[in-house]
Structures are given as C-alpha cells and as structure tokens.
PDB file of N, CA and C in Angstrom:
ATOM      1  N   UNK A   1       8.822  20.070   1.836  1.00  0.00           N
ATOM      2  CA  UNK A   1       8.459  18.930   1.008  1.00  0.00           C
ATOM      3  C   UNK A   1       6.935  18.857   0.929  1.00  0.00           C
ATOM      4  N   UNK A   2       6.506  18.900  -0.506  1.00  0.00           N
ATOM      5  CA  UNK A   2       4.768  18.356  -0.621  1.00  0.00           C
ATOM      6  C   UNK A   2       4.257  17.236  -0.203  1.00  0.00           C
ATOM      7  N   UNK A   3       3.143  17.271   0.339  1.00  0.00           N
ATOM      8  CA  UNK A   3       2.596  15.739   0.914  1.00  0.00           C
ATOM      9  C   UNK A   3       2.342  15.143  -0.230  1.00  0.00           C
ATOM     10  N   UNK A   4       2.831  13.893  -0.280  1.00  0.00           N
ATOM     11  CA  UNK A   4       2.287  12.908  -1.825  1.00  0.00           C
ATOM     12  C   UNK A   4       0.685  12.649  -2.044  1.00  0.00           C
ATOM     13  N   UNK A   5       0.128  12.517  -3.014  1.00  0.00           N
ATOM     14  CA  UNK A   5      -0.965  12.154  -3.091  1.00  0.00           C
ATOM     15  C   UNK A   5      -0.737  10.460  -3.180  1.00  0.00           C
ATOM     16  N   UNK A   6      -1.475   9.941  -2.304  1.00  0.00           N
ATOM     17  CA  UNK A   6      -1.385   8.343  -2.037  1.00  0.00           C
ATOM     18  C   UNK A   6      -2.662   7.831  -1.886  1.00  0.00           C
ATOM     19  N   UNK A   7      -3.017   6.555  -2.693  1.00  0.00           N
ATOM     20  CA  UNK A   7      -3.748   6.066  -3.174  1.00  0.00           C
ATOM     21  C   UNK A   7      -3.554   4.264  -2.725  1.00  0.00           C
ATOM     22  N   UNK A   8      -4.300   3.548  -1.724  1.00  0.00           N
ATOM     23  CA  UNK A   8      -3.776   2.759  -1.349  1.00  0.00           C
ATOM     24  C   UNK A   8      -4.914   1.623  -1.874  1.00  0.00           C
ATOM     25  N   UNK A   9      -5.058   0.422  -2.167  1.00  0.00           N
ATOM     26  CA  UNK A   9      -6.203  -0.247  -2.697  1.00  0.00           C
ATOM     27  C   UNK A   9      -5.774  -1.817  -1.701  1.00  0.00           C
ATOM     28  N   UNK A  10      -6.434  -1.373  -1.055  1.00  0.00           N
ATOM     29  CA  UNK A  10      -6.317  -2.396   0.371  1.00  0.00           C
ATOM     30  C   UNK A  10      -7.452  -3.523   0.420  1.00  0.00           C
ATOM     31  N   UNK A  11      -6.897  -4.793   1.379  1.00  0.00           N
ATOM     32  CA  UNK A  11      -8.189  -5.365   2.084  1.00  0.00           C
ATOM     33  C   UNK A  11      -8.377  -4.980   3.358  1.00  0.00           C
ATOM     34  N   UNK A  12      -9.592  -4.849   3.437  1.00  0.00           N
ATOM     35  CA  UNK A  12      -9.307  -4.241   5.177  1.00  0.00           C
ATOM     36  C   UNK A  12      -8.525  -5.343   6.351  1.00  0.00           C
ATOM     37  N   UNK A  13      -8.732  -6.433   6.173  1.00  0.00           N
ATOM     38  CA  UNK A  13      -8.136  -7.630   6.921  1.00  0.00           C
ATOM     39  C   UNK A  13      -7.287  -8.743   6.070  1.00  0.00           C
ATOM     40  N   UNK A  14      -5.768  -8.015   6.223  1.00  0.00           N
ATOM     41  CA  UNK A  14      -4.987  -8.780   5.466  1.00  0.00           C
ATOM     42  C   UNK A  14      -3.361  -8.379   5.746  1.00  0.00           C
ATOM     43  N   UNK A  15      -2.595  -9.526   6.043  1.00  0.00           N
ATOM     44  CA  UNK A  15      -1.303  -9.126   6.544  1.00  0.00           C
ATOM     45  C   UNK A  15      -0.040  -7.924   5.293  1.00  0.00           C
ATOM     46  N   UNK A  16      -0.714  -8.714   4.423  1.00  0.00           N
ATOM     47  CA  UNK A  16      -0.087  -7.515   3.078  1.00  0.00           C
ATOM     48  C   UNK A  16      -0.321  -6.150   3.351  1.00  0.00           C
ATOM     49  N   UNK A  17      -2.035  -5.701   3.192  1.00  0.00           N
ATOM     50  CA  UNK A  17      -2.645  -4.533   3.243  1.00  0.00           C
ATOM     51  C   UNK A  17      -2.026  -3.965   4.679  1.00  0.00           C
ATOM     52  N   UNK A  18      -1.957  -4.804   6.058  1.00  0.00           N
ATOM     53  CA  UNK A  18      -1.552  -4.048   7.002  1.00  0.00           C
ATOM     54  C   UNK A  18       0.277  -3.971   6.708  1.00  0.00           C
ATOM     55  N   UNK A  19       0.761  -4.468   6.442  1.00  0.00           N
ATOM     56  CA  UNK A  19       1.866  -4.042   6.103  1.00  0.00           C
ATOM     57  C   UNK A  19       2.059  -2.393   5.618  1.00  0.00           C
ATOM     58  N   UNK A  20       1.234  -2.405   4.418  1.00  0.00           N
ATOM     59  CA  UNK A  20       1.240  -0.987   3.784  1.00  0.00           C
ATOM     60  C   UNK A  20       0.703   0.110   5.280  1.00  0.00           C
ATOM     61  N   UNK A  21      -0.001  -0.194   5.410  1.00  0.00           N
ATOM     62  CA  UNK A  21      -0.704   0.739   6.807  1.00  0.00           C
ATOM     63  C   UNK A  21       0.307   0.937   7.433  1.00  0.00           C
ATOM     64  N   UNK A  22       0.794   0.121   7.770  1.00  0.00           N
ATOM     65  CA  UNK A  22       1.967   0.397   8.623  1.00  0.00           C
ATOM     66  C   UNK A  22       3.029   1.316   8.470  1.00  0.00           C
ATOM     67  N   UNK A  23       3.227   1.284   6.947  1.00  0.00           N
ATOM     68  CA  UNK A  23       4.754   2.122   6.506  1.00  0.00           C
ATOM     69  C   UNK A  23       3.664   3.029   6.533  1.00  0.00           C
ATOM     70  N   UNK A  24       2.535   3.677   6.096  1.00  0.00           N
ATOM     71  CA  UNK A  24       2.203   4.949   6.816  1.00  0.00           C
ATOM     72  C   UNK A  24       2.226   5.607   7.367  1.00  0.00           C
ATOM     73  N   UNK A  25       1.802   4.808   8.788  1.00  0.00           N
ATOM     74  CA  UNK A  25       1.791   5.345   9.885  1.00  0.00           C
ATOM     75  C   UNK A  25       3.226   5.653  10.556  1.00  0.00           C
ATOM     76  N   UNK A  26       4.459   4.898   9.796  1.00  0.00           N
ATOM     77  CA  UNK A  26       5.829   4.768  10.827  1.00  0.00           C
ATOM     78  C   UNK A  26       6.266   6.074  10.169  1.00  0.00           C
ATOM     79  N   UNK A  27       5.773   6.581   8.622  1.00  0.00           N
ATOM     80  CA  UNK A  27       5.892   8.005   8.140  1.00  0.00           C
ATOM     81  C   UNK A  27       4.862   9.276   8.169  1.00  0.00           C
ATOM     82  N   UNK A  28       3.775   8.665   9.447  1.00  0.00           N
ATOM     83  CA  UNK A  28       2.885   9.727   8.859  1.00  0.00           C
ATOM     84  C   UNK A  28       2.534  10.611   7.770  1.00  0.00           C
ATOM     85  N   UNK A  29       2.109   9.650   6.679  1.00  0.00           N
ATOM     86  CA  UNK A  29       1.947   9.839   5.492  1.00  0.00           C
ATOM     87  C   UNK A  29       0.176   9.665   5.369  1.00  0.00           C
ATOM     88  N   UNK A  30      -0.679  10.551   4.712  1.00  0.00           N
ATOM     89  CA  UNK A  30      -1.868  10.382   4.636  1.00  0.00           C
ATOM     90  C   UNK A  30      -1.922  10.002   3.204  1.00  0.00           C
ATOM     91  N   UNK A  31      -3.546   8.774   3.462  1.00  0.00           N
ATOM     92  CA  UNK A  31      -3.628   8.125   1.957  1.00  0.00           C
ATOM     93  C   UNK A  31      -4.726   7.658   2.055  1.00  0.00           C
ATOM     94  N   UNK A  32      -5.098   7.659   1.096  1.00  0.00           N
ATOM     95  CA  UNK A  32      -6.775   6.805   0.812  1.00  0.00           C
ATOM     96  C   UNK A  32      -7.191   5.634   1.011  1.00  0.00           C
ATOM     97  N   UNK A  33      -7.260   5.308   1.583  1.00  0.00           N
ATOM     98  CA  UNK A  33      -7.189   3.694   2.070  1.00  0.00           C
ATOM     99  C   UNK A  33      -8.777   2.920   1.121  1.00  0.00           C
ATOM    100  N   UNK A  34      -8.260   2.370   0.277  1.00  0.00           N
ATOM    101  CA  UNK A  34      -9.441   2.230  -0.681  1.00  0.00           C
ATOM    102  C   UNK A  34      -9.834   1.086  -0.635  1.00  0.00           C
ATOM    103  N   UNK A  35     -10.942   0.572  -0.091  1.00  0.00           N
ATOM    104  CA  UNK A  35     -11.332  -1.127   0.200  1.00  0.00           C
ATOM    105  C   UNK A  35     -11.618  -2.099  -1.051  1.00  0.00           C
ATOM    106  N   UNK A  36     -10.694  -2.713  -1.246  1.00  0.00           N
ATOM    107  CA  UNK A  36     -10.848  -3.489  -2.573  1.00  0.00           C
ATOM    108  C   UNK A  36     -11.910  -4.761  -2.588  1.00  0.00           C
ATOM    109  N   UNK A  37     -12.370  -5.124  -1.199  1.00  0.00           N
ATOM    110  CA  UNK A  37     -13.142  -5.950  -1.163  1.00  0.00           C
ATOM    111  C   UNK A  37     -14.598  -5.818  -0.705  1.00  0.00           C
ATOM    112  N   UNK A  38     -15.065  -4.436  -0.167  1.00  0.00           N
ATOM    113  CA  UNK A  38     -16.443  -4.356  -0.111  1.00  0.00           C
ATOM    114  C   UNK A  38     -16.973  -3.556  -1.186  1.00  0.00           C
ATOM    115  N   UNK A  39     -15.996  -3.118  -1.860  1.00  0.00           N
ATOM    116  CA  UNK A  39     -16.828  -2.412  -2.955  1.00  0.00           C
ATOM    117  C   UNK A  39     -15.730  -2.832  -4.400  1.00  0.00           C
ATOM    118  N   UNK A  40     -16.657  -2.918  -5.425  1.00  0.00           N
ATOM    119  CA  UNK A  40     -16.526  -4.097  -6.211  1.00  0.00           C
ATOM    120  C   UNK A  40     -15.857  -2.629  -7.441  1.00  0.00           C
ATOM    121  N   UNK A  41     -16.346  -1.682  -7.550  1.00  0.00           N
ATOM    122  CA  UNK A  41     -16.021  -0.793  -8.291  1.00  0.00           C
ATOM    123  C   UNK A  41     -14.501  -0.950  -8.114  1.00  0.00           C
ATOM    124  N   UNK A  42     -13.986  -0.329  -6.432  1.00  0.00           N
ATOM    125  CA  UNK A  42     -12.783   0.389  -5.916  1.00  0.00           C
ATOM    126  C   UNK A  42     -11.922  -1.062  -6.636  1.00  0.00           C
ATOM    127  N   UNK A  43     -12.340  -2.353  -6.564  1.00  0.00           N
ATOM    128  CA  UNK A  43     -11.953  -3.473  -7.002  1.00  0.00           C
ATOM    129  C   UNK A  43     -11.586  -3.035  -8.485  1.00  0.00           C
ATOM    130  N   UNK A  44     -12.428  -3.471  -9.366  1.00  0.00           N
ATOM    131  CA  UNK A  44     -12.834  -3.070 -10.781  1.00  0.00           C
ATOM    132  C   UNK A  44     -11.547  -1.997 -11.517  1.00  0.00           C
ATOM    133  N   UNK A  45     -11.390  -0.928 -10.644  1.00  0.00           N
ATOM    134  CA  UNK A  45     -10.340   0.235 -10.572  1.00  0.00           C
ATOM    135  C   UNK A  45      -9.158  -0.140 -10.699  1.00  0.00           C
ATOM    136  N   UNK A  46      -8.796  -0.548  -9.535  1.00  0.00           N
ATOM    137  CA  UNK A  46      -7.838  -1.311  -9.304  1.00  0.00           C
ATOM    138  C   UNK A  46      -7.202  -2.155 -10.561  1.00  0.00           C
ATOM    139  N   UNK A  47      -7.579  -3.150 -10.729  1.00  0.00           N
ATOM    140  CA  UNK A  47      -7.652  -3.973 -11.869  1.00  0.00           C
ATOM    141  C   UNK A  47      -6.952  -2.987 -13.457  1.00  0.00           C
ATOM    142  N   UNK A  48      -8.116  -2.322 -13.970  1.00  0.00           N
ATOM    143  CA  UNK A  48      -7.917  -1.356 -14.638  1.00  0.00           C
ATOM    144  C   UNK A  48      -6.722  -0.650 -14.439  1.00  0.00           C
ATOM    145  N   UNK A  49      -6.631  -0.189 -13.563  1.00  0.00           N
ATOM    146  CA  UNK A  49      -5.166   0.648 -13.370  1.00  0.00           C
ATOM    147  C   UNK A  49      -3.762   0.373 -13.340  1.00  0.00           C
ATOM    148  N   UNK A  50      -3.980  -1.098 -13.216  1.00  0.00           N
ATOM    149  CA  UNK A  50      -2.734  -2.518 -13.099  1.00  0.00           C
ATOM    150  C   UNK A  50      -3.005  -2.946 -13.870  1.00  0.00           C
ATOM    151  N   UNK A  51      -3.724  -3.697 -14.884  1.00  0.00           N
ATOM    152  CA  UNK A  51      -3.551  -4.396 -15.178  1.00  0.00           C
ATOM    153  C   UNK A  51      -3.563  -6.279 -14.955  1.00  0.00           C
ATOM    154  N   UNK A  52      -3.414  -5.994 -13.410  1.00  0.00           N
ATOM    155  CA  UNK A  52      -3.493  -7.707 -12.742  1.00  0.00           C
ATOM    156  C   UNK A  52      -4.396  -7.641 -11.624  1.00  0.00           C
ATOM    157  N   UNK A  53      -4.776  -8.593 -10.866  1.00  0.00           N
ATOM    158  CA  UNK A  53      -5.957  -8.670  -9.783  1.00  0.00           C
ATOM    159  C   UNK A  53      -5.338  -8.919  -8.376  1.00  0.00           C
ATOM    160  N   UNK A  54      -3.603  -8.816  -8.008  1.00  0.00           N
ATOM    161  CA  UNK A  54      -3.312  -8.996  -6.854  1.00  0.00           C
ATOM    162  C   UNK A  54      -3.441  -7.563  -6.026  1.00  0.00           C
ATOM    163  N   UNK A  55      -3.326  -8.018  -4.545  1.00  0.00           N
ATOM    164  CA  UNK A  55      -3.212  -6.213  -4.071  1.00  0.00           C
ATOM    165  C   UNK A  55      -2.214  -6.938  -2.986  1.00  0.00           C
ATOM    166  N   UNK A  56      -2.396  -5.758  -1.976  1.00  0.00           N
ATOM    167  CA  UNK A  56      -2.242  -4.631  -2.533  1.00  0.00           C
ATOM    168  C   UNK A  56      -1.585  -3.615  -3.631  1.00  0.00           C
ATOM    169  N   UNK A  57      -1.874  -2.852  -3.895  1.00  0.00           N
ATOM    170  CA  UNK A  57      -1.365  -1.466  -4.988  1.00  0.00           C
ATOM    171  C   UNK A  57      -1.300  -0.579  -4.192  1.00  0.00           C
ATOM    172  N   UNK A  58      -0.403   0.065  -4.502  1.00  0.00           N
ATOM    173  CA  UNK A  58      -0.146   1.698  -4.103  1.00  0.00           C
ATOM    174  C   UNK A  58      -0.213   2.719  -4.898  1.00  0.00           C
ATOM    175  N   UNK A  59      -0.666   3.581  -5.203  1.00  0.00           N
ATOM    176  CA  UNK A  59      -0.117   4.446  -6.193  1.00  0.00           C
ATOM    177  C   UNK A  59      -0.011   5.966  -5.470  1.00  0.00           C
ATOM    178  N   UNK A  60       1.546   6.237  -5.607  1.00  0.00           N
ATOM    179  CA  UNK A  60       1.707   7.538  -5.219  1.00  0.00           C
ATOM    180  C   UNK A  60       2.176   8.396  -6.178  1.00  0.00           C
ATOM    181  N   UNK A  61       1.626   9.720  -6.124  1.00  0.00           N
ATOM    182  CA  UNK A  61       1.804  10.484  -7.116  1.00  0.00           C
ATOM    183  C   UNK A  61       1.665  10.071  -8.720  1.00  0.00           C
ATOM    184  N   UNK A  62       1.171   9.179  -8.676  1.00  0.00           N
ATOM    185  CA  UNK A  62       0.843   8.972  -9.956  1.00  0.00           C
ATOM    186  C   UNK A  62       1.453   7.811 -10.433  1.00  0.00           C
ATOM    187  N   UNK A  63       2.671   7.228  -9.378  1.00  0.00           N
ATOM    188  CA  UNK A  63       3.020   6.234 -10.112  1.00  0.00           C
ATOM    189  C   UNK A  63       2.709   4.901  -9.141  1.00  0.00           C
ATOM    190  N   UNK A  64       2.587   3.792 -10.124  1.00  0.00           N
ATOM    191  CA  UNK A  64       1.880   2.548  -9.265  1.00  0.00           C
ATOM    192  C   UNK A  64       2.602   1.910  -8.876  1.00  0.00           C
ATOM    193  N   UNK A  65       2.501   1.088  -7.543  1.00  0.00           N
ATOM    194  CA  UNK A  65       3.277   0.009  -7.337  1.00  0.00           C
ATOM    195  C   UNK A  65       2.159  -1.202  -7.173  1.00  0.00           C
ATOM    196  N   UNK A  66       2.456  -1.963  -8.473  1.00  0.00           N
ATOM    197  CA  UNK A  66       1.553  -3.009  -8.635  1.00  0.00           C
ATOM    198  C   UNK A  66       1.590  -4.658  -7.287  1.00  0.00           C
ATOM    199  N   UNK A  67       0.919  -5.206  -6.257  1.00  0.00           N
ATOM    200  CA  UNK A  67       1.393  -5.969  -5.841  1.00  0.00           C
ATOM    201  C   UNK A  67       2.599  -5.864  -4.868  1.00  0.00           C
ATOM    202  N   UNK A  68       2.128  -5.283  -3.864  1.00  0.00           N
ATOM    203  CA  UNK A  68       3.679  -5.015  -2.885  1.00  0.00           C
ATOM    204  C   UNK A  68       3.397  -5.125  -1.486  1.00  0.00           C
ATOM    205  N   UNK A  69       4.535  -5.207  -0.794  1.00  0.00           N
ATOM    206  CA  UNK A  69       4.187  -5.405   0.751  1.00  0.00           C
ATOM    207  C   UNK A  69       4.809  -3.868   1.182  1.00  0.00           C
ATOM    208  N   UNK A  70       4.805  -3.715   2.195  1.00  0.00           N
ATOM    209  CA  UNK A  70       4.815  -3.295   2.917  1.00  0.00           C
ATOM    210  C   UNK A  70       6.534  -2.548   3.069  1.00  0.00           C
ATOM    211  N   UNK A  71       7.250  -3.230   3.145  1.00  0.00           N
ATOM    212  CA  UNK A  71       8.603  -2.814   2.765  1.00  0.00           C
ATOM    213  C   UNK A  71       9.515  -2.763   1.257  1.00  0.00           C
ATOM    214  N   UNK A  72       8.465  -2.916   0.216  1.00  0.00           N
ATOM    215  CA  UNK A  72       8.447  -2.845  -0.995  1.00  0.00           C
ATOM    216  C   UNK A  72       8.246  -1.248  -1.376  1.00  0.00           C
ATOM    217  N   UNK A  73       7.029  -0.609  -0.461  1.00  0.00           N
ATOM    218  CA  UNK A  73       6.663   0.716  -0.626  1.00  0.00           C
ATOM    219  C   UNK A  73       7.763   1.851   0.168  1.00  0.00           C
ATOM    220  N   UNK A  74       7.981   1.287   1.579  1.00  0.00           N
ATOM    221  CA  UNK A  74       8.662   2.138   1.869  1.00  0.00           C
ATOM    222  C   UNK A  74      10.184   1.798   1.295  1.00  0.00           C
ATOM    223  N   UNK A  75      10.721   1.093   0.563  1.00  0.00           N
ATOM    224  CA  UNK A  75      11.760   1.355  -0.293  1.00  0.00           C
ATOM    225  C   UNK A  75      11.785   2.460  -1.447  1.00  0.00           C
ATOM    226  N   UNK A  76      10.193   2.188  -2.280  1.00  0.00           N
ATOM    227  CA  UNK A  76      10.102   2.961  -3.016  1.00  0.00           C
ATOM    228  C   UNK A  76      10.079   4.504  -2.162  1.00  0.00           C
ATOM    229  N   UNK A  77       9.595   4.982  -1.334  1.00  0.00           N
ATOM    230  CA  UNK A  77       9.024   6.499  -0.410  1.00  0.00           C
ATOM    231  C   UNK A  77      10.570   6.569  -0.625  1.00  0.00           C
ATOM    232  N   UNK A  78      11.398   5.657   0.008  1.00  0.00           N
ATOM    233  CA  UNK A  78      12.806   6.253   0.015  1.00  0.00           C
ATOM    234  C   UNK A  78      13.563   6.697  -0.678  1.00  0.00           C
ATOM    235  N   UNK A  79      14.001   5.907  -2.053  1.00  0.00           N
ATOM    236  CA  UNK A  79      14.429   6.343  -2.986  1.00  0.00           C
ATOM    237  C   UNK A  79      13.984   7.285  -3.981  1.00  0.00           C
ATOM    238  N   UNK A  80      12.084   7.502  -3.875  1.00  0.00           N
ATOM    239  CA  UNK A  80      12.095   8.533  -4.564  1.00  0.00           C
ATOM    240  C   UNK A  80      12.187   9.996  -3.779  1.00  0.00           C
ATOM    241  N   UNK A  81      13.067   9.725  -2.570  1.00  0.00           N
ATOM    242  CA  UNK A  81      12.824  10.865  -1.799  1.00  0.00           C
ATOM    243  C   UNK A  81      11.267  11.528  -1.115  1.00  0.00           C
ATOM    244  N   UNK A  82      10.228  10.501  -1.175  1.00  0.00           N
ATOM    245  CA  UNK A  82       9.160  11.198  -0.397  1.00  0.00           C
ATOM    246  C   UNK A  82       9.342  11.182   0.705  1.00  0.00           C
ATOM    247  N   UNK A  83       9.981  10.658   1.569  1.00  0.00           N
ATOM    248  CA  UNK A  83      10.245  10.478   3.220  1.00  0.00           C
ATOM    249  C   UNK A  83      11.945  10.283   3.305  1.00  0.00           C
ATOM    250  N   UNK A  84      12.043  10.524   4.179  1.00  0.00           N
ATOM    251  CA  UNK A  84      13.188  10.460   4.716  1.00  0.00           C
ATOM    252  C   UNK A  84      13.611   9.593   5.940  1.00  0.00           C
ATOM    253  N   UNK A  85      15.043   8.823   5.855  1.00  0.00           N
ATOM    254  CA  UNK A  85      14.934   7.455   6.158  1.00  0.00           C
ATOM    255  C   UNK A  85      14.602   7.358   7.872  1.00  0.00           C
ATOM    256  N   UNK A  86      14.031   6.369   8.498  1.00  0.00           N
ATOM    257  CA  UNK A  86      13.697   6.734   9.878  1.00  0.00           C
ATOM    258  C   UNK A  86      14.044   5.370  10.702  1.00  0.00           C
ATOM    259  N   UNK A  87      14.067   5.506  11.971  1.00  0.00           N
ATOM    260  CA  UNK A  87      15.135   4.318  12.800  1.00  0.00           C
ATOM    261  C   UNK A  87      13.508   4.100  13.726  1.00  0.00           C
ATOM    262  N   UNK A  88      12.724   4.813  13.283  1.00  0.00           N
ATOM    263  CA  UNK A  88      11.257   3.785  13.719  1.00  0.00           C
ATOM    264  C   UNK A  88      11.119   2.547  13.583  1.00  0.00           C
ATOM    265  N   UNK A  89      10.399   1.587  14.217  1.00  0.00           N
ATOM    266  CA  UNK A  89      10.034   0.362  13.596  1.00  0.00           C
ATOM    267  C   UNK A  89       8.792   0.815  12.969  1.00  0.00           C
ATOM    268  N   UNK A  90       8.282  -0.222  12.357  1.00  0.00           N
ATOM    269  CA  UNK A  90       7.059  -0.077  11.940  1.00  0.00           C
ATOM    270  C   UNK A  90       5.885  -0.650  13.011  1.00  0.00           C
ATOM    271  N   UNK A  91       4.897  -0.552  13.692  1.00  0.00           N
ATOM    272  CA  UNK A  91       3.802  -1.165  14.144  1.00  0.00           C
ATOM    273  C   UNK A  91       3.404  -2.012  14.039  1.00  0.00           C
ATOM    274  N   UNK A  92       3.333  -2.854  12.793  1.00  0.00           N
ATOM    275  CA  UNK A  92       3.235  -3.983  12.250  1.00  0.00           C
ATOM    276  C   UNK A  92       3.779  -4.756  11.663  1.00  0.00           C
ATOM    277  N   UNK A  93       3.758  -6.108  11.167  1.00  0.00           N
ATOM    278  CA  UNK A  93       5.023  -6.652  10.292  1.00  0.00           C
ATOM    279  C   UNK A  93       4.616  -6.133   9.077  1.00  0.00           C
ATOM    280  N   UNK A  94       5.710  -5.609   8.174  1.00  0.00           N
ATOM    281  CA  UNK A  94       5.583  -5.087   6.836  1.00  0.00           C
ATOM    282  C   UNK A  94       5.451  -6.171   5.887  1.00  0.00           C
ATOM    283  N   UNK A  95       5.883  -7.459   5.789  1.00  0.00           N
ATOM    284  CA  UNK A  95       6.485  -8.520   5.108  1.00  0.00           C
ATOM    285  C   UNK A  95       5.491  -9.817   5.441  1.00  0.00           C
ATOM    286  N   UNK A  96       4.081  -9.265   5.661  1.00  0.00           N
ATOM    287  CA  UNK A  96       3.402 -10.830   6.047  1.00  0.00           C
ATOM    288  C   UNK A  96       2.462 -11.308   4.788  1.00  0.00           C
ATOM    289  N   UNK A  97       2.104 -12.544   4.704  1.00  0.00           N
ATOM    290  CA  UNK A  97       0.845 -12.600   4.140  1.00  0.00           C
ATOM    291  C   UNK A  97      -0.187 -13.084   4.746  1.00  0.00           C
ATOM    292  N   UNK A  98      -1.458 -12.717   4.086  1.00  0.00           N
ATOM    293  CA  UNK A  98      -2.630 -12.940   4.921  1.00  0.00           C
ATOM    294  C   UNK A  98      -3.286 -14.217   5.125  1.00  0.00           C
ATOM    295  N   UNK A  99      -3.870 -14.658   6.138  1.00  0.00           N
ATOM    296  CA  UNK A  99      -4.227 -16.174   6.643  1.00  0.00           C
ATOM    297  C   UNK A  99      -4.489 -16.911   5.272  1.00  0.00           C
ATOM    298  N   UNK A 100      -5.310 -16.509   4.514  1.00  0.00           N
ATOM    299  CA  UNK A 100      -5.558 -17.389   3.556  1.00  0.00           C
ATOM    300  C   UNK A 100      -4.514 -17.225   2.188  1.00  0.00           C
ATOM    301  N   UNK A 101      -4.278 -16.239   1.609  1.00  0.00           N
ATOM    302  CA  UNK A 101      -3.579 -15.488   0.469  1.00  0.00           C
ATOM    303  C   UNK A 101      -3.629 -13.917  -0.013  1.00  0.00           C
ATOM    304  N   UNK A 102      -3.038 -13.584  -0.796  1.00  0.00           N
ATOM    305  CA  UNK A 102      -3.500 -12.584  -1.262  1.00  0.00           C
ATOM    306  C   UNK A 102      -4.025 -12.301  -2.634  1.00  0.00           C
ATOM    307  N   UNK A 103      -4.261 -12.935  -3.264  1.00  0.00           N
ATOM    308  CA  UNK A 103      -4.818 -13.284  -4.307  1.00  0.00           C
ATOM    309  C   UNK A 103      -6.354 -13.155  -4.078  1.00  0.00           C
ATOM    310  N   UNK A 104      -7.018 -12.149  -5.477  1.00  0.00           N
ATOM    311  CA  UNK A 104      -8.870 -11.993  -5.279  1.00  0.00           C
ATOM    312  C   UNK A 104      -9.420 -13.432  -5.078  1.00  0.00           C
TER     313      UNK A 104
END
C-alpha cells in the first residue's frame, strides 16, 4: 500500500486539531501538519481550498475533508481503504472541542 499524501491545516493548541493528530499517530500515518494560526498564508490556503474558515481540514490525496474531528477522518482512512481497521485506542480524545471554539 502507498503512503497517502496528507495535508493537515491545524491549530497547534486545540482539542479538534489534536484529535486529528491523534488518528495519525494511532495509524502511523505521516502528514504535514500545517499551522493555520501563526501563519496567515497556511490560513489564507486553507480558506481557498474549502471554501469556509472552520478547521480543522484534512486533505488526503487530494481529496478534502472540510471541518472534521478526529474520528470523522479516521472513518474516512477507513473506508477509503488507506489504513486498515485497528483495536488501538487513540492517544487522545478524537471528538473534543477546543477551550474556547473552533471557529477563526
């Protein structure tokens, strides 16, 4: 199986964004971890590429997942067959939101 190209548009401190981290790491899956909040471009991108201003986004292989947590993505890894299903937990909660929101 090819490693996916993964494209992650994160906050660095945020229960959403660690969600996504998480299904990473419970698949050792490598990805770009792209900071949507210190750099205004990776922001800007983002936006552009969605269409809307929530995050996190994922985009693997080309296709986006606009706005998702954490067990939103690894549903998607599953069904499109990028990983295969695993009796790991995850490290983190997949399903949180962050102290304040997730909204820019």
């Amino acid at each position: 199986m090819n490693s996916p190209k993964i494209t992650a548009y994160l906050k660095p401190s945020c229960g959403w964004s660690e969600g996504v981290r998480a299904i990473m790491r419970k698949y050792n899956l490598a990805y770009e971890d792209r900071d949507v909040i210190n750099n205004r471009s990776i922001y800007a991108e983002m936006v552009a590429k969605t269409g809307q201003r929530l995050t996190p986004c994922v985009e693997i292989d080309g296709h986006m997942l606009a706005d998702v947590s954490g067990d939103e993505v690894e549903v998607y890894l599953l069904k499109a067959e990028v990983v295969q299903p695993s009796a790991a937990a995850a490290d983190a909660p997949t399903d949180r939101a962050c102290d304040t929101h997730h909204h820019e």
